[in-house]
C-alpha atoms as a PDB file:
ATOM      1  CA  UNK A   1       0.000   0.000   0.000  1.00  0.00           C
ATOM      2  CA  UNK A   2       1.413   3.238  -0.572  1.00  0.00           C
ATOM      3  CA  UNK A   3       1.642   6.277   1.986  1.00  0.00           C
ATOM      4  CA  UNK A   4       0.322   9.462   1.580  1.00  0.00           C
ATOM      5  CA  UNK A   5       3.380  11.539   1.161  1.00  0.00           C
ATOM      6  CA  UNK A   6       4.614   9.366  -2.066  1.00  0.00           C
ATOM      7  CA  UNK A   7       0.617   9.961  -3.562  1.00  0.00           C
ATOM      8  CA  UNK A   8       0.870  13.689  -3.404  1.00  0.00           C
ATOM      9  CA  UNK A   9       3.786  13.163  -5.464  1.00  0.00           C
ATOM     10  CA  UNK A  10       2.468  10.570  -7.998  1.00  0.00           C
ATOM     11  CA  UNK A  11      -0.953  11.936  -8.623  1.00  0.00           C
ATOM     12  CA  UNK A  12       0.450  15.746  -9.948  1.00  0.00           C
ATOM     13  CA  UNK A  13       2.959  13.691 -12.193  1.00  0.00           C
ATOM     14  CA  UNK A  14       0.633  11.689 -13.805  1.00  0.00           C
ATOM     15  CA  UNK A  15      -2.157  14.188 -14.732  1.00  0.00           C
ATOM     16  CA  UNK A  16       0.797  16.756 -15.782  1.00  0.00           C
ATOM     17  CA  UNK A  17       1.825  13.445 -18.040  1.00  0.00           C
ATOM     18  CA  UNK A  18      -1.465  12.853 -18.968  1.00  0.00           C
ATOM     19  CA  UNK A  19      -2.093  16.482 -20.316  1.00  0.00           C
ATOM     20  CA  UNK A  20       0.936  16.832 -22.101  1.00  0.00           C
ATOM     21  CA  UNK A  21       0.470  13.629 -23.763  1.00  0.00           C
ATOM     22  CA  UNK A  22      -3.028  14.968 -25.002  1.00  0.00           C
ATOM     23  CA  UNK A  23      -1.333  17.934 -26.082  1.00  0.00           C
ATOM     24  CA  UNK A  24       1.456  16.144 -28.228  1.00  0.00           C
ATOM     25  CA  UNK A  25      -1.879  13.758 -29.796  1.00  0.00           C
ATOM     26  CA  UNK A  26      -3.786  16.858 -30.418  1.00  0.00           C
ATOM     27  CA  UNK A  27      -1.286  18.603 -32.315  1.00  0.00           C
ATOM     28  CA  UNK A  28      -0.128  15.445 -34.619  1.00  0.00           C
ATOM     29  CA  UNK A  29      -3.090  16.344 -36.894  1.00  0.00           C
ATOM     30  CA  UNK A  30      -3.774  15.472 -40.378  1.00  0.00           C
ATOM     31  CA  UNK A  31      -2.833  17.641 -43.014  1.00  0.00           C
ATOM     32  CA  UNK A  32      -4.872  17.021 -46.136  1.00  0.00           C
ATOM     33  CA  UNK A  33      -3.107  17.426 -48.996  1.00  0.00           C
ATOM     34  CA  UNK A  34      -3.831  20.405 -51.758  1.00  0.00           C
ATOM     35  CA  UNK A  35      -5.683  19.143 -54.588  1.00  0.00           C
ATOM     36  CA  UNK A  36      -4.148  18.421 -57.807  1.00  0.00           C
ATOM     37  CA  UNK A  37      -7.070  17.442 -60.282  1.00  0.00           C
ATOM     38  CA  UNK A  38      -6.663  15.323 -63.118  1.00  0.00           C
ATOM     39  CA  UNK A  39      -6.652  17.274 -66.455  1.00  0.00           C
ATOM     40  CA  UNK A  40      -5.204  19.548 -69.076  1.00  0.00           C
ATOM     41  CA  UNK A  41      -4.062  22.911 -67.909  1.00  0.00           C
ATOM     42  CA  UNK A  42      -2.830  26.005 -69.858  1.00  0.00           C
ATOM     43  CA  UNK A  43      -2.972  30.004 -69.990  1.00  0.00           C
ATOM     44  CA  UNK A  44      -2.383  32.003 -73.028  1.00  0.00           C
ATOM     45  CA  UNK A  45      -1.176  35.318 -72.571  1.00  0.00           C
ATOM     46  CA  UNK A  46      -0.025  37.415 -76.083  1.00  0.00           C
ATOM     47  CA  UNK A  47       2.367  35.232 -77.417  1.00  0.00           C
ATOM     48  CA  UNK A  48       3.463  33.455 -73.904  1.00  0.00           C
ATOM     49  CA  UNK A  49       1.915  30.614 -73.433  1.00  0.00           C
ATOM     50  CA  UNK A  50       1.881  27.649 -70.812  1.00  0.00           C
ATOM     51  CA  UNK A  51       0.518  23.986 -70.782  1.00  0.00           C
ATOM     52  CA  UNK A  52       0.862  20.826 -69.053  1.00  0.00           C
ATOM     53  CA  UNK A  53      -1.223  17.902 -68.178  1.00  0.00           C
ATOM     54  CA  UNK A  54      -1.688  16.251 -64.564  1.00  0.00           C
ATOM     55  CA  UNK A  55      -2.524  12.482 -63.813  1.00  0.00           C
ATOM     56  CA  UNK A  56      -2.693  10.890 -60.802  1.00  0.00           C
ATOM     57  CA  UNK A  57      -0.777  13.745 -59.677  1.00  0.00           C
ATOM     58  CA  UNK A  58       1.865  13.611 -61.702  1.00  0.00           C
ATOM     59  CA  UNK A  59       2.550  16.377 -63.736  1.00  0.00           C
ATOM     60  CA  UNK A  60       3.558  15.766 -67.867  1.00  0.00           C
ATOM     61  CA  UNK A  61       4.290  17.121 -70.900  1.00  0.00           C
ATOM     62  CA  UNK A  62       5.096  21.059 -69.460  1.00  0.00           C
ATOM     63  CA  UNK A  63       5.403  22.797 -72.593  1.00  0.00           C
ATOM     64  CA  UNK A  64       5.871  26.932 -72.814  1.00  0.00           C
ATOM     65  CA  UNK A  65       6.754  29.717 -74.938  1.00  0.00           C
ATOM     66  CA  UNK A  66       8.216  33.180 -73.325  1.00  0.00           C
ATOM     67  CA  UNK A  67       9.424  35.880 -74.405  1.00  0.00           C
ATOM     68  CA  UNK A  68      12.962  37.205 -72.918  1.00  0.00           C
ATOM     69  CA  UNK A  69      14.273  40.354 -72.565  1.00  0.00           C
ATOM     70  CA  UNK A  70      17.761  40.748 -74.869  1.00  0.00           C
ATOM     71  CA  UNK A  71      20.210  42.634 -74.807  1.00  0.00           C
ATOM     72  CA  UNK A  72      23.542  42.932 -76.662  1.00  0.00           C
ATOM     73  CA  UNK A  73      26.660  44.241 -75.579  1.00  0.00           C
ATOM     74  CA  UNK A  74      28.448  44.402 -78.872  1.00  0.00           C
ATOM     75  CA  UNK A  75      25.960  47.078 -80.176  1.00  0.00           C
ATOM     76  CA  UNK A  76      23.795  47.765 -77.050  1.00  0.00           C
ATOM     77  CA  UNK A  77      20.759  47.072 -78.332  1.00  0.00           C
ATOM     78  CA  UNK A  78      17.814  45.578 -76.180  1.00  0.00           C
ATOM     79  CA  UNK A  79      15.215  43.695 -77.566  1.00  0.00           C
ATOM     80  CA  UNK A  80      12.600  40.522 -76.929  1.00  0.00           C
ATOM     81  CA  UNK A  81      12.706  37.168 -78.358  1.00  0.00           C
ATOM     82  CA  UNK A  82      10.516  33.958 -78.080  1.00  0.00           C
ATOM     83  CA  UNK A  83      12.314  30.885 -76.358  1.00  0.00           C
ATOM     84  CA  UNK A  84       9.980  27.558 -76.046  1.00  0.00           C
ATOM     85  CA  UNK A  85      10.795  24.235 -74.820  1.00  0.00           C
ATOM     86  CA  UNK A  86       8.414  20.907 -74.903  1.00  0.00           C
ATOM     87  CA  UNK A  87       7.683  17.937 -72.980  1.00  0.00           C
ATOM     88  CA  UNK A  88       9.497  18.870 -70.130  1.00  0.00           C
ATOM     89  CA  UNK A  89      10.186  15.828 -67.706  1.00  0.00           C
ATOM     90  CA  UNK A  90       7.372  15.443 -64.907  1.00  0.00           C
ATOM     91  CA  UNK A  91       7.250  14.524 -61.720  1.00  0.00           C
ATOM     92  CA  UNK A  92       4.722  14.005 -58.804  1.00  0.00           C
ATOM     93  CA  UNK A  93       3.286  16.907 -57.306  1.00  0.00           C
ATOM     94  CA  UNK A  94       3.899  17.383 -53.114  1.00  0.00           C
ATOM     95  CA  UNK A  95       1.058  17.438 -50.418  1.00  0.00           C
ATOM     96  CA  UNK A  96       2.104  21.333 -50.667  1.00  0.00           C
ATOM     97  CA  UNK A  97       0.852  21.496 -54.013  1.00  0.00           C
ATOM     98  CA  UNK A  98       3.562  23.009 -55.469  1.00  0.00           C
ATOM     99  CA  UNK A  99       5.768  20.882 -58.327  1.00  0.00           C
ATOM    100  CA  UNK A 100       9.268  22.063 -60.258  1.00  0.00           C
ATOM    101  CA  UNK A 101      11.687  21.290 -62.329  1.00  0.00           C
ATOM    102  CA  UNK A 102      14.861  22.517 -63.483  1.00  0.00           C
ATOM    103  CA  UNK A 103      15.380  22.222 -67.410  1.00  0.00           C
ATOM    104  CA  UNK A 104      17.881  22.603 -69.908  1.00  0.00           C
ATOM    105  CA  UNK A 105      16.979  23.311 -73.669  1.00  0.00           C
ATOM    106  CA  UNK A 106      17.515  24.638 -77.080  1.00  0.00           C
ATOM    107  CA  UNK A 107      15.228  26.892 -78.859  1.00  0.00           C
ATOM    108  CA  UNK A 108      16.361  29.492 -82.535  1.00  0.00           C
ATOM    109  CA  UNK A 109      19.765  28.099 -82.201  1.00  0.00           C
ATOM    110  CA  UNK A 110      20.079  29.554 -78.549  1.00  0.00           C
ATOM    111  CA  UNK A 111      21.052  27.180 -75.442  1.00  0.00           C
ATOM    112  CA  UNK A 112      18.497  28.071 -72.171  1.00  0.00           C
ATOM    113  CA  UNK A 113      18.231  26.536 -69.176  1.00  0.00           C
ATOM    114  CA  UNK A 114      15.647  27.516 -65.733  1.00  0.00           C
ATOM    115  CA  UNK A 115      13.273  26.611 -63.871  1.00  0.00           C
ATOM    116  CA  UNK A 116       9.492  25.652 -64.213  1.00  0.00           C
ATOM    117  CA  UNK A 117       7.056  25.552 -61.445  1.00  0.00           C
ATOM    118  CA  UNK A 118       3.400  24.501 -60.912  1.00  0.00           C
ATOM    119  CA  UNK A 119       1.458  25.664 -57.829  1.00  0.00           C
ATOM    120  CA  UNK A 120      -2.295  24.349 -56.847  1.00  0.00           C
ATOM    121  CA  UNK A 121      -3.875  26.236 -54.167  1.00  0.00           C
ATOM    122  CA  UNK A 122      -7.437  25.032 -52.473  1.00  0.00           C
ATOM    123  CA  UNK A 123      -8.614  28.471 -53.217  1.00  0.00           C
ATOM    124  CA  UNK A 124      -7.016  30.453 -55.535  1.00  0.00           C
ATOM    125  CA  UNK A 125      -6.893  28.802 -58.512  1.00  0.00           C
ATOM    126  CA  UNK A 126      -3.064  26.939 -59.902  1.00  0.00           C
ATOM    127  CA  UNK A 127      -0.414  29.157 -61.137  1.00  0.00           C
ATOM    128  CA  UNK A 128       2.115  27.986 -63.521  1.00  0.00           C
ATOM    129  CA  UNK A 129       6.043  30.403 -63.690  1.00  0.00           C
ATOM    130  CA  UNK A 130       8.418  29.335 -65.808  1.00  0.00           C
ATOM    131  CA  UNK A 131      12.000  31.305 -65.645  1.00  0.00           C
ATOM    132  CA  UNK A 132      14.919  31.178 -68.937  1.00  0.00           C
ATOM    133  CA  UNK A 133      18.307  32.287 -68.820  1.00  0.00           C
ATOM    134  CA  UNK A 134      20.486  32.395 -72.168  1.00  0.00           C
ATOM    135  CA  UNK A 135      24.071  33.197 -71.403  1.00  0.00           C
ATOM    136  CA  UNK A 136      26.298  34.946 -74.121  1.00  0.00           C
ATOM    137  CA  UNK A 137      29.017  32.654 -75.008  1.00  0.00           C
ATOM    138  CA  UNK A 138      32.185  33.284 -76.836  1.00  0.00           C
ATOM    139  CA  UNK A 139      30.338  33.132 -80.514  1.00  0.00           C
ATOM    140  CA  UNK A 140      27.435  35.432 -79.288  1.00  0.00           C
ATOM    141  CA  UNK A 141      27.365  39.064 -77.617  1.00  0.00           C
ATOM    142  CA  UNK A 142      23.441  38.491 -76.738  1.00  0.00           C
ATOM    143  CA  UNK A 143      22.593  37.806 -72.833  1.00  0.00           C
ATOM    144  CA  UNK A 144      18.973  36.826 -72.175  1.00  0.00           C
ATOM    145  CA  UNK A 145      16.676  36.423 -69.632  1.00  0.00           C
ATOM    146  CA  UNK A 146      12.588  35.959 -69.023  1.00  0.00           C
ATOM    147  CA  UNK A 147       9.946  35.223 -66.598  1.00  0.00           C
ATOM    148  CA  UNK A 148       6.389  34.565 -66.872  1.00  0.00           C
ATOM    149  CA  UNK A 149       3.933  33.532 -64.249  1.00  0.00           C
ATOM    150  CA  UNK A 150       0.064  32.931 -65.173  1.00  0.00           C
ATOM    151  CA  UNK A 151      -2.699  31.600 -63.608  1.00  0.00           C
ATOM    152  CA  UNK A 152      -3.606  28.888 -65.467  1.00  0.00           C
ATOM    153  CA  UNK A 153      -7.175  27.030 -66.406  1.00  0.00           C
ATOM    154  CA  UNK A 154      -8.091  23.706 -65.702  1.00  0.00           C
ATOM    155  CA  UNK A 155      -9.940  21.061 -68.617  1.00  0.00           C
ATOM    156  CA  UNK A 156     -10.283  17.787 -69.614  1.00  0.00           C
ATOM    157  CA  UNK A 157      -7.525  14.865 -69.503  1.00  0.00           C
ATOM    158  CA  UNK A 158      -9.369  13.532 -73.069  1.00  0.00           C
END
């Protein structure tokens, strides 16, 4: 049997135990991840666009075309040119929602690489930002550069 001095010890330890143990349960929740529906996706914008289909959450086939600010240092000129790539390599989307991929790619005889990135929200729609960067070389005086980020629509796998 135990004595009274060793309960008044005992019984504060175990309900402090007990209510941080509720505490660490309670705050192990569930997150549920951010949808990423199955379908065709794509935003047109002038002449930029963006597309890319989603399965199973996996995302395929990214395809874009951007336009990039140019500029070159031989004559100082600055103007825009299209760069596109296609059929970028997917991957599976996180509970985040959010999806990228580095790239590497050749488009008009210029050598790009960058980064494309998908984000679904539960609210505000899925955005779509894809980012190019074509470094002069030793042949070529022209440095370019371009971002685009659109909000993007959803459709049909088919």
């Amino acid at each position: 049997m135990l004595k009274r001095p060793l309960l008044t010890y005992l019984v504060p330890l175990s309900i402090i135990a007990v209510v941080l143990a509720g505490a660490a349960i309670s705050a192990a929740r569930y997150v549920r991840p951010a949808p990423a529906p199955n379908g065709r996706y794509g935003a047109v914008e002038g002449n930029q666009v963006i597309l890319f289909k989603v399965r199973n959450r996996v995302v395929s086939d990214f395809t874009f075309n951007i336009d990039m600010d140019c500029h070159n240092s031989e004559t100082g000129e600055d103007y825009v040119r299209d760069f596109d790539a296609h059929e970028i390599e997917g991957g599976r989307v996180g509970f985040d929602g959010r999806w990228g991929r580095h790239y590497s790619g050749e488009s008009n005889l210029r050598q790009g690489n960058g980064r494309v990135e998908v984000h679904f929200t539960r609210n505000r729609g899925v955005f779509a930002s894809v980012s190019t960067v074509v470094p002069g070389d030793a042949d070529s005086f022209e440095t370019c550069y371009g971002f685009t980020d659109l909000k993007v629509e959803h459709g049909p796998l088919g």
